[in-house]
PDB file of N, CA and C in Angstrom:
ATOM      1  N   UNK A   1     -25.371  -3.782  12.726  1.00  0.00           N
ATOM      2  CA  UNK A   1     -24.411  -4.447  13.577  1.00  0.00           C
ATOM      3  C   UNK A   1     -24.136  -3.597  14.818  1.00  0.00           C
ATOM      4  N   UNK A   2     -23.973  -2.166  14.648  1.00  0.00           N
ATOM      5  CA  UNK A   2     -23.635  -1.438  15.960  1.00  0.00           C
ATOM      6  C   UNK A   2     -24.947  -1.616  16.886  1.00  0.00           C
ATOM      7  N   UNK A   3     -26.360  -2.127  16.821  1.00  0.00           N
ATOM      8  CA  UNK A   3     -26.950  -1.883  17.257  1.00  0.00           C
ATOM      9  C   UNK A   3     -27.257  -3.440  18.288  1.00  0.00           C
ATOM     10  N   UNK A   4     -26.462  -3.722  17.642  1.00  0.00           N
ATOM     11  CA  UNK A   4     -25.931  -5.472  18.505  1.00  0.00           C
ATOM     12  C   UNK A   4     -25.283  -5.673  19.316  1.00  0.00           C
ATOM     13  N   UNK A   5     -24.273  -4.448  18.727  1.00  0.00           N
ATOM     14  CA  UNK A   5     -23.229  -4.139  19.840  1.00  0.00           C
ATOM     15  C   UNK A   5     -23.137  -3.043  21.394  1.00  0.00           C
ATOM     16  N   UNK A   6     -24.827  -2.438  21.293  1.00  0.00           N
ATOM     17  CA  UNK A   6     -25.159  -1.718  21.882  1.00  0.00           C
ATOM     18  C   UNK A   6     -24.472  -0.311  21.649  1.00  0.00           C
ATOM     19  N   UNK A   7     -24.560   0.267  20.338  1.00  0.00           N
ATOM     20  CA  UNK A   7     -24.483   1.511  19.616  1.00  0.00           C
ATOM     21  C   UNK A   7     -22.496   1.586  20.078  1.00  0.00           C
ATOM     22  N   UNK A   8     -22.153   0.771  20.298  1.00  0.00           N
ATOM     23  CA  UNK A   8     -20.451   0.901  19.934  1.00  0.00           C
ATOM     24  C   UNK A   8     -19.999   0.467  19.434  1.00  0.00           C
ATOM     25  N   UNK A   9     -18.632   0.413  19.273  1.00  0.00           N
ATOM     26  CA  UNK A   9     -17.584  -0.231  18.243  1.00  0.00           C
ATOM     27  C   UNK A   9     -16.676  -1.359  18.781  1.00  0.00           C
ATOM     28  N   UNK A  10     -17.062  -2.216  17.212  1.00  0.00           N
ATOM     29  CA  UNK A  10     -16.186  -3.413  17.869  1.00  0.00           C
ATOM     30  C   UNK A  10     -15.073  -3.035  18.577  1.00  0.00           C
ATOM     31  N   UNK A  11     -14.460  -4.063  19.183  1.00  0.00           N
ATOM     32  CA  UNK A  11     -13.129  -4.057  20.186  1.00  0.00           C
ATOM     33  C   UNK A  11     -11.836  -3.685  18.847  1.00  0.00           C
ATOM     34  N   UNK A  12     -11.192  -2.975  19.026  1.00  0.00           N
ATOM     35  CA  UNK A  12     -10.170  -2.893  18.419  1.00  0.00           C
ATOM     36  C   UNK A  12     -10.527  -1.760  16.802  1.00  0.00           C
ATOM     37  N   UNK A  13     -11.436  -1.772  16.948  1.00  0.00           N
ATOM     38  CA  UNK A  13     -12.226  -1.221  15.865  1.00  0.00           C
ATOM     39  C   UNK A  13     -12.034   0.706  16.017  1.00  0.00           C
ATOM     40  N   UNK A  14     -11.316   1.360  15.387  1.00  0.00           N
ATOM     41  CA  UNK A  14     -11.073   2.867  15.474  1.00  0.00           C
ATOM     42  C   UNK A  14     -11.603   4.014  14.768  1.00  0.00           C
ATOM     43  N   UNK A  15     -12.604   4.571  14.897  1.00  0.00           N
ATOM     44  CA  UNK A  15     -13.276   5.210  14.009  1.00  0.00           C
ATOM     45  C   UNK A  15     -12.336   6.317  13.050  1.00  0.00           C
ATOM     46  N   UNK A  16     -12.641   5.901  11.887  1.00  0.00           N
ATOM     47  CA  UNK A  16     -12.360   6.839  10.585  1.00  0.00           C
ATOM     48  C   UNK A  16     -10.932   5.819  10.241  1.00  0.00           C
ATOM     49  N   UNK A  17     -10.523   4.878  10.737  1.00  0.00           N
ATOM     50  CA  UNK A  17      -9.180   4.596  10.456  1.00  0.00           C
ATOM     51  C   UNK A  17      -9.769   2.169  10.769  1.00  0.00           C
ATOM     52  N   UNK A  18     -10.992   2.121  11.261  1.00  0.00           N
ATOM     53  CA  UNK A  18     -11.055   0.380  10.901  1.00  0.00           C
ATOM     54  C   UNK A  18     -10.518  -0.321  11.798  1.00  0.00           C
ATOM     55  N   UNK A  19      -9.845  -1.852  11.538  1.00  0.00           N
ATOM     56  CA  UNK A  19     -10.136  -2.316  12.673  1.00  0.00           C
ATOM     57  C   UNK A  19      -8.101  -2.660  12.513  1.00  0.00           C
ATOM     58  N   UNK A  20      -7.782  -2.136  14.517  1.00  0.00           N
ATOM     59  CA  UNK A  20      -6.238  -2.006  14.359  1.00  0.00           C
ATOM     60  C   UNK A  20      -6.267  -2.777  15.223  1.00  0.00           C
ATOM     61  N   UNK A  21      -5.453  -3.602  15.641  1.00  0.00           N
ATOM     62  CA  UNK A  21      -4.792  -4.553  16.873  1.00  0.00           C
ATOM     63  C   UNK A  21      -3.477  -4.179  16.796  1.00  0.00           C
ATOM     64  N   UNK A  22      -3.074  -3.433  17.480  1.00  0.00           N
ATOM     65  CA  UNK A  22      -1.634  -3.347  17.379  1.00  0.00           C
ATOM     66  C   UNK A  22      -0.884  -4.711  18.115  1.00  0.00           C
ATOM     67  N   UNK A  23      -1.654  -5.133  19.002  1.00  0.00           N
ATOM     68  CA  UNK A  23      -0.490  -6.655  19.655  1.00  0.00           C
ATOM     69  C   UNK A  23      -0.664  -7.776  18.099  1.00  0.00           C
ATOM     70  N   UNK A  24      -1.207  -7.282  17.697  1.00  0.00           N
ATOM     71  CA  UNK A  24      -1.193  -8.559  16.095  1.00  0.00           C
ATOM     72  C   UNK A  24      -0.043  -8.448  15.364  1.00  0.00           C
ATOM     73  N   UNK A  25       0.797  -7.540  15.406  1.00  0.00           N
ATOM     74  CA  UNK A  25       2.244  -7.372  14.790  1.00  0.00           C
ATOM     75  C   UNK A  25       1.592  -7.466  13.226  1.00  0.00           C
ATOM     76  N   UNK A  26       2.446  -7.016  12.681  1.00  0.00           N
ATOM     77  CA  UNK A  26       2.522  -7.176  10.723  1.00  0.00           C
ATOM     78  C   UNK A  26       2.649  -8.229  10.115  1.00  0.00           C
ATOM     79  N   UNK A  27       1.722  -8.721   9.419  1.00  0.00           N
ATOM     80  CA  UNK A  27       1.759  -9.962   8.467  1.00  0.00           C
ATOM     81  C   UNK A  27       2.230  -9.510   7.713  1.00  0.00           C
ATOM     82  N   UNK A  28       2.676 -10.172   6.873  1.00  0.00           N
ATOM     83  CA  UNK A  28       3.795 -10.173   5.680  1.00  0.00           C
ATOM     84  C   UNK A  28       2.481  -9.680   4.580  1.00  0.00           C
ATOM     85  N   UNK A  29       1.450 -10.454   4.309  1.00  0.00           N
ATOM     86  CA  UNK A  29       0.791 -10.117   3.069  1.00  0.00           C
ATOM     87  C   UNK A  29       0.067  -8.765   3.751  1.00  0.00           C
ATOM     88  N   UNK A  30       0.331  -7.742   4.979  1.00  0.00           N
ATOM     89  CA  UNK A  30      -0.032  -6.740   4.721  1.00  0.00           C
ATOM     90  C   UNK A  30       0.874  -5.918   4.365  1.00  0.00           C
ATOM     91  N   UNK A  31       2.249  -6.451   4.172  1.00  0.00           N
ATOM     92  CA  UNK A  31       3.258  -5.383   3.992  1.00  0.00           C
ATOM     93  C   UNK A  31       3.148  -5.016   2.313  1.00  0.00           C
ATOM     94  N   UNK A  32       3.400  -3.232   1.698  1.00  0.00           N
ATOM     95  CA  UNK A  32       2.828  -3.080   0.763  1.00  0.00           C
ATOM     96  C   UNK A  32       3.776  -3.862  -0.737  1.00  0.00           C
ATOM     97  N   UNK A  33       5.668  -4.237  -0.708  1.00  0.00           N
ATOM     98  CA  UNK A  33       5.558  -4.704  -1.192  1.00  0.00           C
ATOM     99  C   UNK A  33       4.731  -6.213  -2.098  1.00  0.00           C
ATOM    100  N   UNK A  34       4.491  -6.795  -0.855  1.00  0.00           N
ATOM    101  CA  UNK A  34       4.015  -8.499  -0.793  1.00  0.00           C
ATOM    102  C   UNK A  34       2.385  -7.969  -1.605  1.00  0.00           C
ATOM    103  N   UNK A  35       1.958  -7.670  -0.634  1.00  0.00           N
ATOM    104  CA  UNK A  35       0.383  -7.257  -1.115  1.00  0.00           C
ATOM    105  C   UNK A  35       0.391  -6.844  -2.763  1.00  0.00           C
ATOM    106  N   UNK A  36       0.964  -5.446  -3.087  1.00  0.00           N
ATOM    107  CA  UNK A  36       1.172  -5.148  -4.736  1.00  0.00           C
ATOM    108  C   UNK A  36       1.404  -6.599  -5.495  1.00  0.00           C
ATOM    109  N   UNK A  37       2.445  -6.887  -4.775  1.00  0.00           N
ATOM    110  CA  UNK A  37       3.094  -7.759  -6.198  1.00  0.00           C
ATOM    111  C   UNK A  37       1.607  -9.370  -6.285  1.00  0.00           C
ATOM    112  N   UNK A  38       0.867  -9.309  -4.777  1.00  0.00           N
ATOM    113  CA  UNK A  38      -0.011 -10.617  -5.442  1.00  0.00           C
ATOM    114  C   UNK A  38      -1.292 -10.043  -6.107  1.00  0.00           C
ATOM    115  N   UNK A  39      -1.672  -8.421  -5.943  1.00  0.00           N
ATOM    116  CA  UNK A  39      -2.115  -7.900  -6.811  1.00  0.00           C
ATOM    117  C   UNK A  39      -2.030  -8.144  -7.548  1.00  0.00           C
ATOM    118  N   UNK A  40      -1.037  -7.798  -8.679  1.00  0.00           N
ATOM    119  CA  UNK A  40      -0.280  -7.661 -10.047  1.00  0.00           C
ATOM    120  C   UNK A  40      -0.311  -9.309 -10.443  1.00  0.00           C
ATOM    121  N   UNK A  41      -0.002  -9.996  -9.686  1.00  0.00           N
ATOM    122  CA  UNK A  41       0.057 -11.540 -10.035  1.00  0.00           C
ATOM    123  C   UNK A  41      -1.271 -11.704 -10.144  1.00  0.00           C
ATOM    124  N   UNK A  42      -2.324 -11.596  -9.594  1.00  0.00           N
ATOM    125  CA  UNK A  42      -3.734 -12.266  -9.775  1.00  0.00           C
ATOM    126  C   UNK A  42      -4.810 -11.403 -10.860  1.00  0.00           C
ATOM    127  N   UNK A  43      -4.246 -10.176 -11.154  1.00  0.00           N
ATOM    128  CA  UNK A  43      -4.681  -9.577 -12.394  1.00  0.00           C
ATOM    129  C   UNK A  43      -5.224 -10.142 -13.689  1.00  0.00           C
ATOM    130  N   UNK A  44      -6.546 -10.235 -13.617  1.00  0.00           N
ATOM    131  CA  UNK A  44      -6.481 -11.506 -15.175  1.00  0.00           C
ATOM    132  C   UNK A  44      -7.224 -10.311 -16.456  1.00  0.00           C
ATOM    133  N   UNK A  45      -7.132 -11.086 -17.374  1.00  0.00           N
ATOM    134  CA  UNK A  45      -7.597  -9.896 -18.534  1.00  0.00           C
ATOM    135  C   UNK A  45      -6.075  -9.655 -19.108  1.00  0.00           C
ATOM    136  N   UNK A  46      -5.267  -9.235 -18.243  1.00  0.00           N
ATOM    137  CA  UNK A  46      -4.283  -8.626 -19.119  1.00  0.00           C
ATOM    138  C   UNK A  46      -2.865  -9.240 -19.690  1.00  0.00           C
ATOM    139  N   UNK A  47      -2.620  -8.688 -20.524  1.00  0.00           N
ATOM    140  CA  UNK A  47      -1.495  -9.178 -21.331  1.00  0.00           C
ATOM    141  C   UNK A  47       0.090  -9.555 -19.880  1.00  0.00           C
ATOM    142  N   UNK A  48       0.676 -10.692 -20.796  1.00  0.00           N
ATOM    143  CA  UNK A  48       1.889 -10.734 -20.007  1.00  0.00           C
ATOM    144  C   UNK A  48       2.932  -9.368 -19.696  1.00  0.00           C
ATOM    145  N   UNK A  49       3.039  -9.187 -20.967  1.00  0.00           N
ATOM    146  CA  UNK A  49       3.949  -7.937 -21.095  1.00  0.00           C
ATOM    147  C   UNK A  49       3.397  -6.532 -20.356  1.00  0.00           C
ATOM    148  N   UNK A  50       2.556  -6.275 -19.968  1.00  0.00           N
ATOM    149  CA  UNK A  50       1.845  -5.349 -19.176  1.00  0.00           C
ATOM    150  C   UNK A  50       2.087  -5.819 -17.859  1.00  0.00           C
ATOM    151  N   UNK A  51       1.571  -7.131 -17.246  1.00  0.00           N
ATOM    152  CA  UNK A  51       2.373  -7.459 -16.340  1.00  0.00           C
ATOM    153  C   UNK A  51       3.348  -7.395 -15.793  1.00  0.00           C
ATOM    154  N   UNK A  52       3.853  -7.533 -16.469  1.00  0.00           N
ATOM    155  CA  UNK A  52       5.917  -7.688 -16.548  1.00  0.00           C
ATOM    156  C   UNK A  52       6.170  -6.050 -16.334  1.00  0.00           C
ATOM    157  N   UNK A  53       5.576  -5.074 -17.188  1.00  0.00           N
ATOM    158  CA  UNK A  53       5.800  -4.187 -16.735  1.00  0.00           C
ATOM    159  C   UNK A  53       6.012  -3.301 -15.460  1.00  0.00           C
ATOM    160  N   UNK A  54       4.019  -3.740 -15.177  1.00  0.00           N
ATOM    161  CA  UNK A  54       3.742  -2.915 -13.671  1.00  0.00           C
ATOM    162  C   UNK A  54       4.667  -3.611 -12.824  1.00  0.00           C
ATOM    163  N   UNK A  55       4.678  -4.947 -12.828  1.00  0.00           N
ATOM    164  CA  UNK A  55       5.835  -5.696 -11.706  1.00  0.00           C
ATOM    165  C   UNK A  55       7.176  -4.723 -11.736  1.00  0.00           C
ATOM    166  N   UNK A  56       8.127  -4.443 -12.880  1.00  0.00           N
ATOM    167  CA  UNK A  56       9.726  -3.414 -13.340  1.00  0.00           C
ATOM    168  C   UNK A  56       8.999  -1.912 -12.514  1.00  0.00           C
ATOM    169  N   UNK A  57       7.339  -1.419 -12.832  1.00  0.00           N
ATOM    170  CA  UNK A  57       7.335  -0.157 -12.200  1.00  0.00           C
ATOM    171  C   UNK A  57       7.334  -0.628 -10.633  1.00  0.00           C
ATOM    172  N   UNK A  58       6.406  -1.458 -10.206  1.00  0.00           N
ATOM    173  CA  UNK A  58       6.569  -1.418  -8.635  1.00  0.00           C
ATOM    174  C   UNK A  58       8.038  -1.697  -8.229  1.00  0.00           C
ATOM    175  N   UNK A  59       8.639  -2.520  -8.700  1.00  0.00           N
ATOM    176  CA  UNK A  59      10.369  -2.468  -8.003  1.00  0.00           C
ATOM    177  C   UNK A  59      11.216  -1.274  -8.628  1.00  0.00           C
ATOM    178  N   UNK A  60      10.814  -0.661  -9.215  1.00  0.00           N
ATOM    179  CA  UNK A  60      11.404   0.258  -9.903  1.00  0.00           C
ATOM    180  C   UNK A  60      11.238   1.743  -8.695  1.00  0.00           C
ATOM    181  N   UNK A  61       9.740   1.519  -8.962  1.00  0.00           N
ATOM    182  CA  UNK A  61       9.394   3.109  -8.234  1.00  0.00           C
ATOM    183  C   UNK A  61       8.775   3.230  -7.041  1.00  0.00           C
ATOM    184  N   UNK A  62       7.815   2.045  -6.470  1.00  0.00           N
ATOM    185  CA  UNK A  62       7.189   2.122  -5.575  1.00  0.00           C
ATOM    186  C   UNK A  62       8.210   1.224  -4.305  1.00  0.00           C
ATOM    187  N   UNK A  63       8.478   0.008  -4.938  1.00  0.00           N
ATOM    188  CA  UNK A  63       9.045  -1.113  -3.355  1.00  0.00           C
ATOM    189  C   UNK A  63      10.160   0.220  -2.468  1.00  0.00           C
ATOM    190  N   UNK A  64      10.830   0.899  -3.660  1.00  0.00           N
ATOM    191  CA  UNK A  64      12.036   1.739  -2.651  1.00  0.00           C
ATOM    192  C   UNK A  64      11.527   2.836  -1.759  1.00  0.00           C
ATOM    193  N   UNK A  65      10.046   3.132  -2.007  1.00  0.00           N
ATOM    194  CA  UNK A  65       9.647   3.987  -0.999  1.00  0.00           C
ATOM    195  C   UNK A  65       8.605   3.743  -0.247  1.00  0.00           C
ATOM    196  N   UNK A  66       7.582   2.613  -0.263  1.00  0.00           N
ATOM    197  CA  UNK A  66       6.460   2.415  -0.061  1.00  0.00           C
ATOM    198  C   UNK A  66       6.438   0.633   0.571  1.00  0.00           C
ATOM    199  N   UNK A  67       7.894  -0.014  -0.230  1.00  0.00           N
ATOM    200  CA  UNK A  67       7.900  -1.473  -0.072  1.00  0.00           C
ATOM    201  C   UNK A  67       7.491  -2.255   1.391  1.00  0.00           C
ATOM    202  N   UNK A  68       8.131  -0.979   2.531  1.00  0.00           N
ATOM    203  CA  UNK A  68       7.627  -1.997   3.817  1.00  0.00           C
ATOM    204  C   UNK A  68       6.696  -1.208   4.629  1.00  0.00           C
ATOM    205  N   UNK A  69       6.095  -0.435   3.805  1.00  0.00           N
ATOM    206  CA  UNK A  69       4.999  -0.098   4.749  1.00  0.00           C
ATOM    207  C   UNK A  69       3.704  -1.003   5.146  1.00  0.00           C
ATOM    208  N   UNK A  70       3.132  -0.995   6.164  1.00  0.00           N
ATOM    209  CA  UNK A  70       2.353  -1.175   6.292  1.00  0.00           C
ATOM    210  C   UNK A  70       0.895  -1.237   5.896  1.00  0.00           C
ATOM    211  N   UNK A  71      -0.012  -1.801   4.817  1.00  0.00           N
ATOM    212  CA  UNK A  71      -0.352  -1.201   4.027  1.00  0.00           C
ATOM    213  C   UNK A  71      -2.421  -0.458   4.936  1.00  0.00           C
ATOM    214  N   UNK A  72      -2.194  -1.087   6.466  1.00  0.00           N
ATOM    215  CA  UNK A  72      -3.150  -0.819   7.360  1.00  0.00           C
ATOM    216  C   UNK A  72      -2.930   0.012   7.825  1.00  0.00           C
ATOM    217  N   UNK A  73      -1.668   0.815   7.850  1.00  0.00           N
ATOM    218  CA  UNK A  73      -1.174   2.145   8.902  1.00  0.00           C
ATOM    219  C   UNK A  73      -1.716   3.564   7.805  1.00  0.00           C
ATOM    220  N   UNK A  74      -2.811   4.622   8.426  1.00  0.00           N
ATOM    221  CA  UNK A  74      -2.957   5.455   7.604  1.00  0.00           C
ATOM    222  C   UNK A  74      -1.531   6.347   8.234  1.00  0.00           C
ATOM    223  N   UNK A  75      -0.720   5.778   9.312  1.00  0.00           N
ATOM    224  CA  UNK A  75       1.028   6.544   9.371  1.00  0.00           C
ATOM    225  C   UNK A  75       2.048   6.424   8.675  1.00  0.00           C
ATOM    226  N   UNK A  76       1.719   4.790   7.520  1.00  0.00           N
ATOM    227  CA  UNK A  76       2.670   4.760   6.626  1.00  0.00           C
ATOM    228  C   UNK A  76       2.050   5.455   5.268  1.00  0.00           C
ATOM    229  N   UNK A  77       0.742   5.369   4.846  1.00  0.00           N
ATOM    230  CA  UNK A  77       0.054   5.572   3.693  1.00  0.00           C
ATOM    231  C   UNK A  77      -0.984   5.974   3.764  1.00  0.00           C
ATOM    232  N   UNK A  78      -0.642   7.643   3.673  1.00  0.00           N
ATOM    233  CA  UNK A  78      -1.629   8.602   3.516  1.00  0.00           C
ATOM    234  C   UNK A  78      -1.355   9.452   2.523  1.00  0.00           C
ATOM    235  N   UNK A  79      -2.554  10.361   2.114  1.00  0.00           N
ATOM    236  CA  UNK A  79      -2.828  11.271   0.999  1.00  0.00           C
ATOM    237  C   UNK A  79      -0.889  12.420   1.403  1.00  0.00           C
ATOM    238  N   UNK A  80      -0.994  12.448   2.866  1.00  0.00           N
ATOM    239  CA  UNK A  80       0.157  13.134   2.851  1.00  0.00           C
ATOM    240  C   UNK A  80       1.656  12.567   2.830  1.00  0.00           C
ATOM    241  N   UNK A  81       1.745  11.472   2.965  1.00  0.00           N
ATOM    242  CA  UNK A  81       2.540  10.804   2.570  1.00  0.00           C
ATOM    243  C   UNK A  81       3.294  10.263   1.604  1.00  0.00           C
ATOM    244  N   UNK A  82       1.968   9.732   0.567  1.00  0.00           N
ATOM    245  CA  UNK A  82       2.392   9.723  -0.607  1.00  0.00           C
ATOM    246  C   UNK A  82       2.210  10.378  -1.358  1.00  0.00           C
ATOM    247  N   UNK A  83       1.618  11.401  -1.355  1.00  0.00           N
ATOM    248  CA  UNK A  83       1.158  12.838  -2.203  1.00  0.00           C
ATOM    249  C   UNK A  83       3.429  13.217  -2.299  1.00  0.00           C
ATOM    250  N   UNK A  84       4.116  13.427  -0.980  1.00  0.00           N
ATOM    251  CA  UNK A  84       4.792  13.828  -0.963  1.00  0.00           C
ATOM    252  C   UNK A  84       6.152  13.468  -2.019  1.00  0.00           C
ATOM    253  N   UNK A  85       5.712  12.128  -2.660  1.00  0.00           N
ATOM    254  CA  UNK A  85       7.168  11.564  -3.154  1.00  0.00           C
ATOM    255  C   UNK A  85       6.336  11.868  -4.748  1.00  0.00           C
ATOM    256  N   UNK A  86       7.920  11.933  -5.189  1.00  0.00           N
ATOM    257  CA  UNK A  86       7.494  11.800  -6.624  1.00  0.00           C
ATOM    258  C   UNK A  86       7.611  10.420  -7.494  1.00  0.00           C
ATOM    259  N   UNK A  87       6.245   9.968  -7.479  1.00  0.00           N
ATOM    260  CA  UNK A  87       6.544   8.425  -7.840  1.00  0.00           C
ATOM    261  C   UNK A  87       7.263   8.003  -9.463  1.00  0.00           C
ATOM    262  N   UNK A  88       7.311   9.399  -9.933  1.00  0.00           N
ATOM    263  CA  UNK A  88       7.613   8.964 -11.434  1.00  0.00           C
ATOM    264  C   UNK A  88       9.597   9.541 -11.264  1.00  0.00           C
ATOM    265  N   UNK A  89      10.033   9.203 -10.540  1.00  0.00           N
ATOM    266  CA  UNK A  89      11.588   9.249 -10.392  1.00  0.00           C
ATOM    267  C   UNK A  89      11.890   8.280  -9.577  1.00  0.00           C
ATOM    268  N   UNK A  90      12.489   7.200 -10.072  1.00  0.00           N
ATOM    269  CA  UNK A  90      13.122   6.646  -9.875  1.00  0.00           C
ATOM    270  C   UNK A  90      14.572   7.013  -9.035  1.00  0.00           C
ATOM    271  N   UNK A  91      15.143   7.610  -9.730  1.00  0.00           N
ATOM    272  CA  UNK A  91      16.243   7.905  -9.488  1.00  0.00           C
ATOM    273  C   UNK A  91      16.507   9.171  -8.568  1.00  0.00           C
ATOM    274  N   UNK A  92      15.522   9.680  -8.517  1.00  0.00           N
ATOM    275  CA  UNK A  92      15.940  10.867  -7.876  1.00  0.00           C
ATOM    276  C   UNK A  92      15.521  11.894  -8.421  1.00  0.00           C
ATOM    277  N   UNK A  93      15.630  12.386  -9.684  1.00  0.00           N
ATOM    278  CA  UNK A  93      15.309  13.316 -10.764  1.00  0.00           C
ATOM    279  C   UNK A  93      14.222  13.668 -10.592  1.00  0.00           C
ATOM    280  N   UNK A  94      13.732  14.872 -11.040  1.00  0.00           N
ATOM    281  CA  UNK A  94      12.173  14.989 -10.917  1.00  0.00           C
ATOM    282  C   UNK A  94      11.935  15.257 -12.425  1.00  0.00           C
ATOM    283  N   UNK A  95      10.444  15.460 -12.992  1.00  0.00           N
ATOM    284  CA  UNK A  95      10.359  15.353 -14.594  1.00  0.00           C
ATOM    285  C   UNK A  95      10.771  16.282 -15.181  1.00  0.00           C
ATOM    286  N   UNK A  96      11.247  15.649 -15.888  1.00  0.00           N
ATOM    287  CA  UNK A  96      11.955  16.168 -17.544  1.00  0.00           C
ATOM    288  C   UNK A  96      13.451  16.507 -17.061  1.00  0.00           C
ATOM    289  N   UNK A  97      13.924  15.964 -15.761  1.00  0.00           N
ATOM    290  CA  UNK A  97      15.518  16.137 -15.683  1.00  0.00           C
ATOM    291  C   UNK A  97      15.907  14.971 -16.028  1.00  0.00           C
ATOM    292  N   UNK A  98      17.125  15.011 -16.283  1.00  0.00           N
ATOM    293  CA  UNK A  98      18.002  13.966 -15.852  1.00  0.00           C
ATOM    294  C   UNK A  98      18.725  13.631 -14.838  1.00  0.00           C
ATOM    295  N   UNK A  99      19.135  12.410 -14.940  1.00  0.00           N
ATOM    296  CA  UNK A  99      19.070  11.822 -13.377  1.00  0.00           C
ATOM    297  C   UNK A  99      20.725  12.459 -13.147  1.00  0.00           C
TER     298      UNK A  99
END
């Protein structure tokens, strides 16, 4: 394909980071709550109750820190970004405290 394009990159297209339009504003199904949860909804194979679960962990642990990011921005969601939170506290606590 680049060679169609005469060895460049599509329009809007950013190397190491894909294709950004910033005048396109944020769709809703890229925001990361919306996106997870039709994940989790279109999941087949697995049990309800597993379902039900990951759905209680994403509003539980992920929507409060991750819910409106962007899920195309490597500025909302990166290795350093989310490396930084501790996804298994809910509350605040980190493991084996109490909250």
């Amino acid at each position: 394909m680049i060679d169609r394009l005469e060895k460049g990159w599509r329009p809007g297209w950013v190397k190491g980071q894909g294709y950004i339009d910033p005048s396109a504003g944020v769709e809703e199904r890229c925001i990361f709550k919306h996106f997870a949860a039709e994940c989790i909804k279109n999941r087949t194979g697995i049990e309800e109750r597993y379902r039900q679960d990951c759905v209680r962990e994403l509003e539980t642990c992920l929507n409060p820190r991750f819910g409106n990011c962007d899920i195309r921005s490597t500025e909302h969601l990166s290795k350093a970004t989310v490396g930084a939170e501790d996804l298994l506290a809910p509350s605040g606590a980190g493991r084996g405290e109490r909250p």
